[in-house]
PDB file of N, CA and C in Angstrom:
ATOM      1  N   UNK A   1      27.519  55.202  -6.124  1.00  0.00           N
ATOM      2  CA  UNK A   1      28.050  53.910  -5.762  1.00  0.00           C
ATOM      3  C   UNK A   1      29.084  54.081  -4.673  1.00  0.00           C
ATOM      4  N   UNK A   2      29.205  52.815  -3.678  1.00  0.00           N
ATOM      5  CA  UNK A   2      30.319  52.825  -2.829  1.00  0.00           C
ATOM      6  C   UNK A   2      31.436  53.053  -2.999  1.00  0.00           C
ATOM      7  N   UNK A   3      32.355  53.529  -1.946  1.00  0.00           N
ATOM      8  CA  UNK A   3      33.893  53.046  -2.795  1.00  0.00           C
ATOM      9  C   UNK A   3      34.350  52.224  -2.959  1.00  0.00           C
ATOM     10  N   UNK A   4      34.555  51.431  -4.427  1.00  0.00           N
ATOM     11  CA  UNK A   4      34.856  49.917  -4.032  1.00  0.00           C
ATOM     12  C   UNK A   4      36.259  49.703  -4.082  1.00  0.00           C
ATOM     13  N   UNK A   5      36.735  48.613  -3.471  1.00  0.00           N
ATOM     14  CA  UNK A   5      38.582  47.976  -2.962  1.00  0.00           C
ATOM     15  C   UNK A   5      38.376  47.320  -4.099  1.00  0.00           C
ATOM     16  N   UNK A   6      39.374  47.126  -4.697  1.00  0.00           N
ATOM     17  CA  UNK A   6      39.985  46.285  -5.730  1.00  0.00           C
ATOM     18  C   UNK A   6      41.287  45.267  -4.856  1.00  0.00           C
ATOM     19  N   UNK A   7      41.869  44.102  -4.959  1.00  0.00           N
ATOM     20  CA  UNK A   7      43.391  43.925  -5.243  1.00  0.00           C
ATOM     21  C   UNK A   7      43.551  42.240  -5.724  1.00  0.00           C
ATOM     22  N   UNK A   8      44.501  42.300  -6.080  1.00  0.00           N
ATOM     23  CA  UNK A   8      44.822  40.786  -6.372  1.00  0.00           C
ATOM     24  C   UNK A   8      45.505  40.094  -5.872  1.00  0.00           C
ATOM     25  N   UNK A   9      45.214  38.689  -6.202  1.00  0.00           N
ATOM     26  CA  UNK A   9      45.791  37.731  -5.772  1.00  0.00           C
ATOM     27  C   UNK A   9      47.113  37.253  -5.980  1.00  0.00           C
ATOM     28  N   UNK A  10      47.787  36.222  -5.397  1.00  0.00           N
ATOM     29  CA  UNK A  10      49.045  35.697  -6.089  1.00  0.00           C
ATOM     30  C   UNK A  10      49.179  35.171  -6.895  1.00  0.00           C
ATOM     31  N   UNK A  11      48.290  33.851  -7.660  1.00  0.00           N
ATOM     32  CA  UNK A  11      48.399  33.399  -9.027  1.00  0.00           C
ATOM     33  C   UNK A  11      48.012  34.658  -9.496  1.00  0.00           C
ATOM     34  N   UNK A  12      46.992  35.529  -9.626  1.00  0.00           N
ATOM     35  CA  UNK A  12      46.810  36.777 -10.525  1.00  0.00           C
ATOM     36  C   UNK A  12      47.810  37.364 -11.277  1.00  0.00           C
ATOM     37  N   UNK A  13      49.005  38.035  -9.459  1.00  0.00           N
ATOM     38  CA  UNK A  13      50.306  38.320 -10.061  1.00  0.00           C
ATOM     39  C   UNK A  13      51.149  37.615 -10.819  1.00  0.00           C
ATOM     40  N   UNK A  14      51.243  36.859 -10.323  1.00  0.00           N
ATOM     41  CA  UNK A  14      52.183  35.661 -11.445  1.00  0.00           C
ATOM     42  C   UNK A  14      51.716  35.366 -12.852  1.00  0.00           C
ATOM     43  N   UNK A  15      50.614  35.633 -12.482  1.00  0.00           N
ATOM     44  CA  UNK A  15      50.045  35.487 -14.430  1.00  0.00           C
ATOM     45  C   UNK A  15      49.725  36.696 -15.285  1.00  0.00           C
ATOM     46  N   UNK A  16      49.901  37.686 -14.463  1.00  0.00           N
ATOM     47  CA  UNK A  16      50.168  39.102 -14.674  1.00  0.00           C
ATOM     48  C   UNK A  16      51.312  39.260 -15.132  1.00  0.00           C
ATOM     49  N   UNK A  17      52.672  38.752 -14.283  1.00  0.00           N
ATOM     50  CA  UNK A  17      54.303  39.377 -14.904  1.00  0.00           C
ATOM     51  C   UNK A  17      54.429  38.728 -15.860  1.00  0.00           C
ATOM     52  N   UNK A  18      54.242  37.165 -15.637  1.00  0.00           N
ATOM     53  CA  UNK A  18      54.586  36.212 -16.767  1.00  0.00           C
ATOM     54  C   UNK A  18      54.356  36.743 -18.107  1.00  0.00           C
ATOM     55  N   UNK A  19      53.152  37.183 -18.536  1.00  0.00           N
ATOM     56  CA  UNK A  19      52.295  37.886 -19.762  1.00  0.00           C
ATOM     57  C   UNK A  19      52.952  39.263 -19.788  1.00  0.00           C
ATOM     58  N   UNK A  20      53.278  39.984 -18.695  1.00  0.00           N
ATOM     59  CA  UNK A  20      53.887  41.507 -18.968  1.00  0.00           C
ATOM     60  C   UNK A  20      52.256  42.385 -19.330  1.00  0.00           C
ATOM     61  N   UNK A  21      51.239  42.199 -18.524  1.00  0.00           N
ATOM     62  CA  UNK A  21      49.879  42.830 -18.600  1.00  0.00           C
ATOM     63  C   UNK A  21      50.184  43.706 -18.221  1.00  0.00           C
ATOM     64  N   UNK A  22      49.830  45.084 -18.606  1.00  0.00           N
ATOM     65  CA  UNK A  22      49.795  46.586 -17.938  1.00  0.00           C
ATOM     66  C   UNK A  22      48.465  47.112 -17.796  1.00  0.00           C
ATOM     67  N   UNK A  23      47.366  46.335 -18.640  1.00  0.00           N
ATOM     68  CA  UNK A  23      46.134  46.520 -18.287  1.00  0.00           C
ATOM     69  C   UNK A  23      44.886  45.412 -18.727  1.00  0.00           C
ATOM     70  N   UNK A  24      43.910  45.501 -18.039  1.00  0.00           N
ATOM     71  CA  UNK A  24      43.030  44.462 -18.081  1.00  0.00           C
ATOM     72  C   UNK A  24      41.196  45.704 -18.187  1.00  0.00           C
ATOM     73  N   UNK A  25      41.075  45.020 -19.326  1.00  0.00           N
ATOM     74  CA  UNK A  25      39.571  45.382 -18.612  1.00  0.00           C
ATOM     75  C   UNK A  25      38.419  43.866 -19.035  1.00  0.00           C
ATOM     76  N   UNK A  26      37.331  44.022 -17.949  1.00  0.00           N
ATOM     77  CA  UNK A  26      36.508  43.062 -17.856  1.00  0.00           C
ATOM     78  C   UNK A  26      35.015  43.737 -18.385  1.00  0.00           C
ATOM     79  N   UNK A  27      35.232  42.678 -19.477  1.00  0.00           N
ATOM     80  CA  UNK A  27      33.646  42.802 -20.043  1.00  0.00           C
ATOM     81  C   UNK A  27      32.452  42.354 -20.016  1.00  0.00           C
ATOM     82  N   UNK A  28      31.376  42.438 -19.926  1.00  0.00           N
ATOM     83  CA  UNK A  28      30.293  41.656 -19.907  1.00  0.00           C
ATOM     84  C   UNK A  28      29.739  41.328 -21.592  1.00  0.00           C
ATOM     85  N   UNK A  29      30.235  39.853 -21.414  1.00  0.00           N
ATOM     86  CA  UNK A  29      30.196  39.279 -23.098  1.00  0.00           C
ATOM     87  C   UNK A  29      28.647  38.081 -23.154  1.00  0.00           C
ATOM     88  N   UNK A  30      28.006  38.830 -24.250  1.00  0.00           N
ATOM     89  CA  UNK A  30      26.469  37.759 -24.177  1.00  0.00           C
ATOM     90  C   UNK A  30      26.631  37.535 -25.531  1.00  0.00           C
ATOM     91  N   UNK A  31      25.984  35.849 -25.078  1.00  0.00           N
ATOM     92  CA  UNK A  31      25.815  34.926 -26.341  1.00  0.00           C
ATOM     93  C   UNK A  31      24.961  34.328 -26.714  1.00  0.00           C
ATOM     94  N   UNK A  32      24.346  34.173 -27.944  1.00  0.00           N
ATOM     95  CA  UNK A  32      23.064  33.531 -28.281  1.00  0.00           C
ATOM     96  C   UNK A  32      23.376  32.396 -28.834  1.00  0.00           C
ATOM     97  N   UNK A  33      23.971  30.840 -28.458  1.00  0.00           N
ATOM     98  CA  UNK A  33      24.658  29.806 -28.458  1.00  0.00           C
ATOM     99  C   UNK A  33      23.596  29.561 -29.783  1.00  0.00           C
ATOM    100  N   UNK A  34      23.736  29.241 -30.761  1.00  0.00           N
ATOM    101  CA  UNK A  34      22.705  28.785 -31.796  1.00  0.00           C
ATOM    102  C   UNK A  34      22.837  27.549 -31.583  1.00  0.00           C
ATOM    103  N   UNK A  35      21.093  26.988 -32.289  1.00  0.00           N
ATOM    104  CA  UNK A  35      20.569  25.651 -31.516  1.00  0.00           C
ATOM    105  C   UNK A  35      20.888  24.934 -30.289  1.00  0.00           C
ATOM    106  N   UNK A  36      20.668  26.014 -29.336  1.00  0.00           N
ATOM    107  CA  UNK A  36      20.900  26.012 -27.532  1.00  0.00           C
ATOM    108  C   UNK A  36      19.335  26.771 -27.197  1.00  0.00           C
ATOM    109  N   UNK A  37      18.833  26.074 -26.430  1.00  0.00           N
ATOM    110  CA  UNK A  37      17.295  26.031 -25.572  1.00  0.00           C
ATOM    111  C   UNK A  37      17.448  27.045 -24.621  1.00  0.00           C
ATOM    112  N   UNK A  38      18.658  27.198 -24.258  1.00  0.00           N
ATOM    113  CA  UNK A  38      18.985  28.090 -22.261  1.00  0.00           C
ATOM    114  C   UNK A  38      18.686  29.367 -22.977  1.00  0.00           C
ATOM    115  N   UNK A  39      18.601  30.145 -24.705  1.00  0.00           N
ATOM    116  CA  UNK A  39      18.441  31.400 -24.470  1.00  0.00           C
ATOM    117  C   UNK A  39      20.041  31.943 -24.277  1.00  0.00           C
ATOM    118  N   UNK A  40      19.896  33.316 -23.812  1.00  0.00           N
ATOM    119  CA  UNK A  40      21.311  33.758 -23.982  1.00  0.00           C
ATOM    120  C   UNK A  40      22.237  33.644 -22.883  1.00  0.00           C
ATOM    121  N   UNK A  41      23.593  32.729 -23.148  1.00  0.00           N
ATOM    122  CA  UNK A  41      24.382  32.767 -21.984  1.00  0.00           C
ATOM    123  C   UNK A  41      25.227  34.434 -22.069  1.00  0.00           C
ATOM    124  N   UNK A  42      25.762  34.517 -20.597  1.00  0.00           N
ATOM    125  CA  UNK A  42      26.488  35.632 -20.383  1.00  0.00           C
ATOM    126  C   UNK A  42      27.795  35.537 -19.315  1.00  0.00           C
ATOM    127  N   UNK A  43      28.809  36.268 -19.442  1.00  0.00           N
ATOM    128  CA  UNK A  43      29.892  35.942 -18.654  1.00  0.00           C
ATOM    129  C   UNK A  43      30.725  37.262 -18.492  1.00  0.00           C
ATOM    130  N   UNK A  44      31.209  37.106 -17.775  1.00  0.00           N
ATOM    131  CA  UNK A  44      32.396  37.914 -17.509  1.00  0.00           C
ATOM    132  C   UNK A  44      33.815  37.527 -18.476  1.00  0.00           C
ATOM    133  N   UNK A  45      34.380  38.790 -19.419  1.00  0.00           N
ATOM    134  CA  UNK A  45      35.245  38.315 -19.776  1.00  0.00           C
ATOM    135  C   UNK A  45      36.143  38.814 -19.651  1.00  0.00           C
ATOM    136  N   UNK A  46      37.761  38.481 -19.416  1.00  0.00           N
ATOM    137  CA  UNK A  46      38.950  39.645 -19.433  1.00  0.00           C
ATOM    138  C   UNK A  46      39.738  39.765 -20.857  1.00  0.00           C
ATOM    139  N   UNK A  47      39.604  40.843 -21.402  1.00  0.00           N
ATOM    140  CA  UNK A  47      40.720  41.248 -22.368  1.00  0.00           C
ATOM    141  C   UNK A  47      41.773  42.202 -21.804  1.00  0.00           C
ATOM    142  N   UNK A  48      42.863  41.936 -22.412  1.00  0.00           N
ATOM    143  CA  UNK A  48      44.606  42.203 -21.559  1.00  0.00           C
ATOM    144  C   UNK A  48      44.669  43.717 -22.415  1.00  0.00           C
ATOM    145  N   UNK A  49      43.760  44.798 -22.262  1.00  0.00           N
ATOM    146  CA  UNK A  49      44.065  46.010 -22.911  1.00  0.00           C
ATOM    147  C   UNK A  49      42.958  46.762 -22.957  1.00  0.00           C
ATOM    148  N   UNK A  50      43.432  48.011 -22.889  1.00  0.00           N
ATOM    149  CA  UNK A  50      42.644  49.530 -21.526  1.00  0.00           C
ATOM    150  C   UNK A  50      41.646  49.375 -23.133  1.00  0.00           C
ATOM    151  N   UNK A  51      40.602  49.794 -22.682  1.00  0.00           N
ATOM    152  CA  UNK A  51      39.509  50.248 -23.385  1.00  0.00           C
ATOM    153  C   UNK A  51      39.845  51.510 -23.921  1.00  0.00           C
ATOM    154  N   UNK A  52      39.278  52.401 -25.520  1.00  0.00           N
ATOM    155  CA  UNK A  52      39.271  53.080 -25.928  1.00  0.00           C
ATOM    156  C   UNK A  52      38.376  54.258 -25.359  1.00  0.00           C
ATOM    157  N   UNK A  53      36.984  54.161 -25.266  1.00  0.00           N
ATOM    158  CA  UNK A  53      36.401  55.020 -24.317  1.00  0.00           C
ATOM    159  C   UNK A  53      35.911  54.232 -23.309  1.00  0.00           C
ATOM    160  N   UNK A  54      35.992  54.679 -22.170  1.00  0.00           N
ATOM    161  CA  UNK A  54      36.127  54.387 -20.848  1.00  0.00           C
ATOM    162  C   UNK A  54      34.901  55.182 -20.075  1.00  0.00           C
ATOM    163  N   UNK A  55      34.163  55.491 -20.703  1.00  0.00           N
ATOM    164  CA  UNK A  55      32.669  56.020 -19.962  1.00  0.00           C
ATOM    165  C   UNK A  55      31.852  55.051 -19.506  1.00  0.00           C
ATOM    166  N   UNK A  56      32.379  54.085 -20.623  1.00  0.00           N
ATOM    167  CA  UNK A  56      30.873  52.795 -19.348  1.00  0.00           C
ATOM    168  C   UNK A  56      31.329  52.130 -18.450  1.00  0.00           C
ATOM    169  N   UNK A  57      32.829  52.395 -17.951  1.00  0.00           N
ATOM    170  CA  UNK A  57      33.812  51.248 -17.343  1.00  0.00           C
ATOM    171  C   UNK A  57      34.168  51.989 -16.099  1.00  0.00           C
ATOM    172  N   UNK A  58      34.175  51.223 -15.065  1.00  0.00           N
ATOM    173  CA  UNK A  58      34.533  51.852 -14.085  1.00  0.00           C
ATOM    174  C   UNK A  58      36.358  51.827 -14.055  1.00  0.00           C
ATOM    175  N   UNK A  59      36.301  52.811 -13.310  1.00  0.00           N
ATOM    176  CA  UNK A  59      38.734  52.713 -13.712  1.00  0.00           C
ATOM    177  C   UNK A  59      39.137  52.760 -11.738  1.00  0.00           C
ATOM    178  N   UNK A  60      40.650  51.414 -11.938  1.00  0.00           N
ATOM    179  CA  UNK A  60      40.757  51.278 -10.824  1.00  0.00           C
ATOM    180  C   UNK A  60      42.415  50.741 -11.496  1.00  0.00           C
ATOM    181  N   UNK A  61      43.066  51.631  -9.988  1.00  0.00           N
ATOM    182  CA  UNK A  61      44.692  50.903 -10.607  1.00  0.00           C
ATOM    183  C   UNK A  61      45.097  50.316  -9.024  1.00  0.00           C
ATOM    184  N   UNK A  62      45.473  49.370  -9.638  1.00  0.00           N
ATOM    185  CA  UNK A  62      46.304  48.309  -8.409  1.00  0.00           C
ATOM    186  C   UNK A  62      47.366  48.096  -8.869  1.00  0.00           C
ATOM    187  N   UNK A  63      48.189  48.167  -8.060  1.00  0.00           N
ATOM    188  CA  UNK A  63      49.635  47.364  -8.155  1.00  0.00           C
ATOM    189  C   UNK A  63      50.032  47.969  -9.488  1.00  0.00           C
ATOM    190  N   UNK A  64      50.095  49.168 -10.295  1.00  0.00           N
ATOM    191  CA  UNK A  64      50.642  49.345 -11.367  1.00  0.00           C
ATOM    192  C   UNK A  64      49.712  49.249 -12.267  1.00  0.00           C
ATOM    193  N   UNK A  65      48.952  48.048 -12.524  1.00  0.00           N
ATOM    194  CA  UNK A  65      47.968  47.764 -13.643  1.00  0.00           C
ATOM    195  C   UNK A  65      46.365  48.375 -13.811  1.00  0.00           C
ATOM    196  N   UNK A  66      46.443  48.701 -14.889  1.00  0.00           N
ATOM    197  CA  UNK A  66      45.248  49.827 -14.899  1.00  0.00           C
ATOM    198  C   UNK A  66      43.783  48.189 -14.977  1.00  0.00           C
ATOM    199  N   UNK A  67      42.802  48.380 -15.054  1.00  0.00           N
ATOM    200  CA  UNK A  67      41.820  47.765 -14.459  1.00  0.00           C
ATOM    201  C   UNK A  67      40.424  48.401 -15.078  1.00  0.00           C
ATOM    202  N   UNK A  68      39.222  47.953 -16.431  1.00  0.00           N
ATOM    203  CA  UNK A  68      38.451  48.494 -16.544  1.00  0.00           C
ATOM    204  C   UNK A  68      36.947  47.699 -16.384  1.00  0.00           C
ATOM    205  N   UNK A  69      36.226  47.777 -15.357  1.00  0.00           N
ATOM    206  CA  UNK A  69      35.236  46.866 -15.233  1.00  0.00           C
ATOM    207  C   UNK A  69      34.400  47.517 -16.234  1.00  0.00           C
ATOM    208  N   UNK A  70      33.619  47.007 -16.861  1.00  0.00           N
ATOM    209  CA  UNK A  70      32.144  47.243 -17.467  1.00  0.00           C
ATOM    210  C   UNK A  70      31.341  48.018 -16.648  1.00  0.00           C
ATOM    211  N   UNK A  71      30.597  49.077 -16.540  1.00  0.00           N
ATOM    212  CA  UNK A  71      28.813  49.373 -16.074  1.00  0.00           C
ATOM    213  C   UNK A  71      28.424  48.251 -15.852  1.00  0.00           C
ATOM    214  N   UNK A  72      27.995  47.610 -16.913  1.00  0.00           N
ATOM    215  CA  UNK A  72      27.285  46.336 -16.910  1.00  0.00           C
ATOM    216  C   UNK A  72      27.297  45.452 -16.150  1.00  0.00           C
ATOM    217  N   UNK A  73      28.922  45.254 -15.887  1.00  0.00           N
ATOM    218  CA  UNK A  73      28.649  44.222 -14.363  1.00  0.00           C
ATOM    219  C   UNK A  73      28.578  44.472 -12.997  1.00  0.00           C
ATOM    220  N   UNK A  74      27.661  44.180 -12.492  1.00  0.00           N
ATOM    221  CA  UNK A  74      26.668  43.988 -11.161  1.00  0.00           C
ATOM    222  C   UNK A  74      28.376  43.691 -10.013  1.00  0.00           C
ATOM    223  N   UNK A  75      28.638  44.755  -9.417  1.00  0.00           N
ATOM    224  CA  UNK A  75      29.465  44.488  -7.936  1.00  0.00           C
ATOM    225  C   UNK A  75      29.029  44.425  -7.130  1.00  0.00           C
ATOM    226  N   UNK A  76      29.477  43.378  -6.388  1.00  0.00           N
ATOM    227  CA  UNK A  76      28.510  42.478  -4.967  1.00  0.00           C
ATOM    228  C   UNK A  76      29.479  42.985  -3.678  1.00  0.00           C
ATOM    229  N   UNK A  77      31.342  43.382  -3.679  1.00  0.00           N
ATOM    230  CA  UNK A  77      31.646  44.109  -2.717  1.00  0.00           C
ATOM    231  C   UNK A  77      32.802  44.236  -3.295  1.00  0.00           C
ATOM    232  N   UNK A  78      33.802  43.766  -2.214  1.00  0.00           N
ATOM    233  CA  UNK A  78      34.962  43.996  -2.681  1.00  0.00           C
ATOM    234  C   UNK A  78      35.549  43.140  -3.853  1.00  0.00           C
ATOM    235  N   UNK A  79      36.596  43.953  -4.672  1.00  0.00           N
ATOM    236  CA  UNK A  79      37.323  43.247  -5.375  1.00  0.00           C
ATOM    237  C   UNK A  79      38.515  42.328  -6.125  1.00  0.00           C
ATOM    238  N   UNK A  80      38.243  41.369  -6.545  1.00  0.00           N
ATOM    239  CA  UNK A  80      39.437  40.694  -6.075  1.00  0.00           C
ATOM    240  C   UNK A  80      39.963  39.807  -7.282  1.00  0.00           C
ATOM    241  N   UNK A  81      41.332  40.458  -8.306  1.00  0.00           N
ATOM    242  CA  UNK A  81      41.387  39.745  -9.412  1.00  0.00           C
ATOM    243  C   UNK A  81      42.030  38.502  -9.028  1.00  0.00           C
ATOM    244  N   UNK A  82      41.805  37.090  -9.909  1.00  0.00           N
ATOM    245  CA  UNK A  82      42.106  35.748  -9.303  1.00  0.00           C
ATOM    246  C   UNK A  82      42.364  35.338 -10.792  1.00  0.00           C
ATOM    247  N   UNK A  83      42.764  34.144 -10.833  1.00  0.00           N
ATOM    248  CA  UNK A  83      42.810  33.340 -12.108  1.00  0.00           C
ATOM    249  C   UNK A  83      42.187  32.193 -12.026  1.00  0.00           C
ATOM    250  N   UNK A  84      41.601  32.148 -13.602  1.00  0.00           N
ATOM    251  CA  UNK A  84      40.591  30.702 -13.161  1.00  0.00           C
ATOM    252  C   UNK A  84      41.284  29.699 -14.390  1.00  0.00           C
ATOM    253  N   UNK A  85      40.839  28.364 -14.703  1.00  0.00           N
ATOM    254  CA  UNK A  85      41.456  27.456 -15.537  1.00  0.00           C
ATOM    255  C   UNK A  85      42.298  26.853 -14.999  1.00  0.00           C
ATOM    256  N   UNK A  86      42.855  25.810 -16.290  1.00  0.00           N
ATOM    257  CA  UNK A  86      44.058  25.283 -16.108  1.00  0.00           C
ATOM    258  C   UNK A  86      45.069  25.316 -17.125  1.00  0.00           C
ATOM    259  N   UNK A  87      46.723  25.253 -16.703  1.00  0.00           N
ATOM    260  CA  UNK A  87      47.507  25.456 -17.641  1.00  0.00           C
ATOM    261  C   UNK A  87      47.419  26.500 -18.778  1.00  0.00           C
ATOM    262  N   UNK A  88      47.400  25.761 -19.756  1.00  0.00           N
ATOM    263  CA  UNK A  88      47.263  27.133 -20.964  1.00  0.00           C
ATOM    264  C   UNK A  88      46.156  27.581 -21.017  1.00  0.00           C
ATOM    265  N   UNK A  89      45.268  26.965 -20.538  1.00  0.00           N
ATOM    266  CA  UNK A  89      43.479  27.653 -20.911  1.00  0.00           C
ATOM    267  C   UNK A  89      43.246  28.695 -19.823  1.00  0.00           C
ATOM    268  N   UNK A  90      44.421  28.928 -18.968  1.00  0.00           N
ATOM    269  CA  UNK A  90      44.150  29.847 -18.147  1.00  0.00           C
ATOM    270  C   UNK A  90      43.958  31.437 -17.852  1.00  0.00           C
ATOM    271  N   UNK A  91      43.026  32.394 -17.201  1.00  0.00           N
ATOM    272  CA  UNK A  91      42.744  33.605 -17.423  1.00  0.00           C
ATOM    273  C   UNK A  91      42.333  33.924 -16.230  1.00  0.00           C
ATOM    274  N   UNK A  92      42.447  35.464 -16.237  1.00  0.00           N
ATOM    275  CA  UNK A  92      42.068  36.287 -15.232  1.00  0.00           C
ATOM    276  C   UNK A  92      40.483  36.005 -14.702  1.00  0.00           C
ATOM    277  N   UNK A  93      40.540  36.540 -13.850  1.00  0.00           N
ATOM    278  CA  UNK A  93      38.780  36.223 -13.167  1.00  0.00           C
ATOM    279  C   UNK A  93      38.574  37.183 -12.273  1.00  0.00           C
ATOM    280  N   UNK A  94      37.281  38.043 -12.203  1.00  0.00           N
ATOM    281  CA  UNK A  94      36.990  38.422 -11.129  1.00  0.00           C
ATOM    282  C   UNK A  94      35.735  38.283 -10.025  1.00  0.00           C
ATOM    283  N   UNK A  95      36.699  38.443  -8.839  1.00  0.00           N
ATOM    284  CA  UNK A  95      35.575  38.153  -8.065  1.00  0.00           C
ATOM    285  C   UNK A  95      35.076  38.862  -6.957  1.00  0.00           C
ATOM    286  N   UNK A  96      34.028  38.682  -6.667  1.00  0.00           N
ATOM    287  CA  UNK A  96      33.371  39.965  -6.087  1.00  0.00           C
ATOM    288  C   UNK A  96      32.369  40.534  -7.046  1.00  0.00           C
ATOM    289  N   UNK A  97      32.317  40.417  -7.901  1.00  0.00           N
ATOM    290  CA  UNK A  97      31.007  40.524  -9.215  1.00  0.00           C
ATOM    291  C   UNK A  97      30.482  39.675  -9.683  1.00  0.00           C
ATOM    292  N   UNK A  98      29.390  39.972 -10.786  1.00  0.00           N
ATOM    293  CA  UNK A  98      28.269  39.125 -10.772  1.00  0.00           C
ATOM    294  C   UNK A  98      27.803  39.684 -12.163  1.00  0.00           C
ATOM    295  N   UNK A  99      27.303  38.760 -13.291  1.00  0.00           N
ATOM    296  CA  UNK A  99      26.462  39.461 -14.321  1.00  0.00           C
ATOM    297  C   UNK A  99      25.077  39.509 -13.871  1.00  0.00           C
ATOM    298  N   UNK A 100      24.494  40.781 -14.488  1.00  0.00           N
ATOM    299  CA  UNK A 100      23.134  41.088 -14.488  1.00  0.00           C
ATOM    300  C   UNK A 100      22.197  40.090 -14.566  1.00  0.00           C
ATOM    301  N   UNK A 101      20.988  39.910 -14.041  1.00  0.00           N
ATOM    302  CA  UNK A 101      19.990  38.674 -14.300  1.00  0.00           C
ATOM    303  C   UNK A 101      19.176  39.605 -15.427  1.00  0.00           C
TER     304      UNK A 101
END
């Protein structure tokens, strides 16, 4: 694989200190919505804490904060942590990736 850039954004940071995150990793989370027709949805998800084994995850540190993507998710180039939502429902996001079809 390429070398890929990681960095983040400014809401990122700000929702980074606010929380006191020292690490993030992003998972690829699939769901079989019961009595839902679409079959299985899938997403990108962030949990605020380093993975235990770290063989399927790719490792990247920015700005201090350690960073563990999944194998699983499909990188399209560079990377770029952002925050998505609103107010309290709000969370990390990344972009520049893509789940698997």
């Amino acid at each position: 694989m390429q070398n890929t850039s990681i960095s983040i954004n400014s809401s990122a940071k700000k929702f980074i200190e606010e929380r006191g995150i020292k690490d993030v990793t992003f998972n690829l989370k699939v769901m079989e919505p019961a009595g839902c027709s679409l079959g299985i949805v899938k997403e990108i998800e962030p949990v605020y804490e380093a993975v235990e084994e770290a063989s399927n995850y790719r490792y990247f540190q920015v700005e201090g904060i350690h960073v563990f993507v999944s194998r699983e998710i499909k990188i399209l180039g560079p990377l770029t942590i952002t925050t998505e939502g609103l107010w309290k429902i709000k969370r990390l996001a990344l972009r520049g990736a893509t789940i698997p079809l």
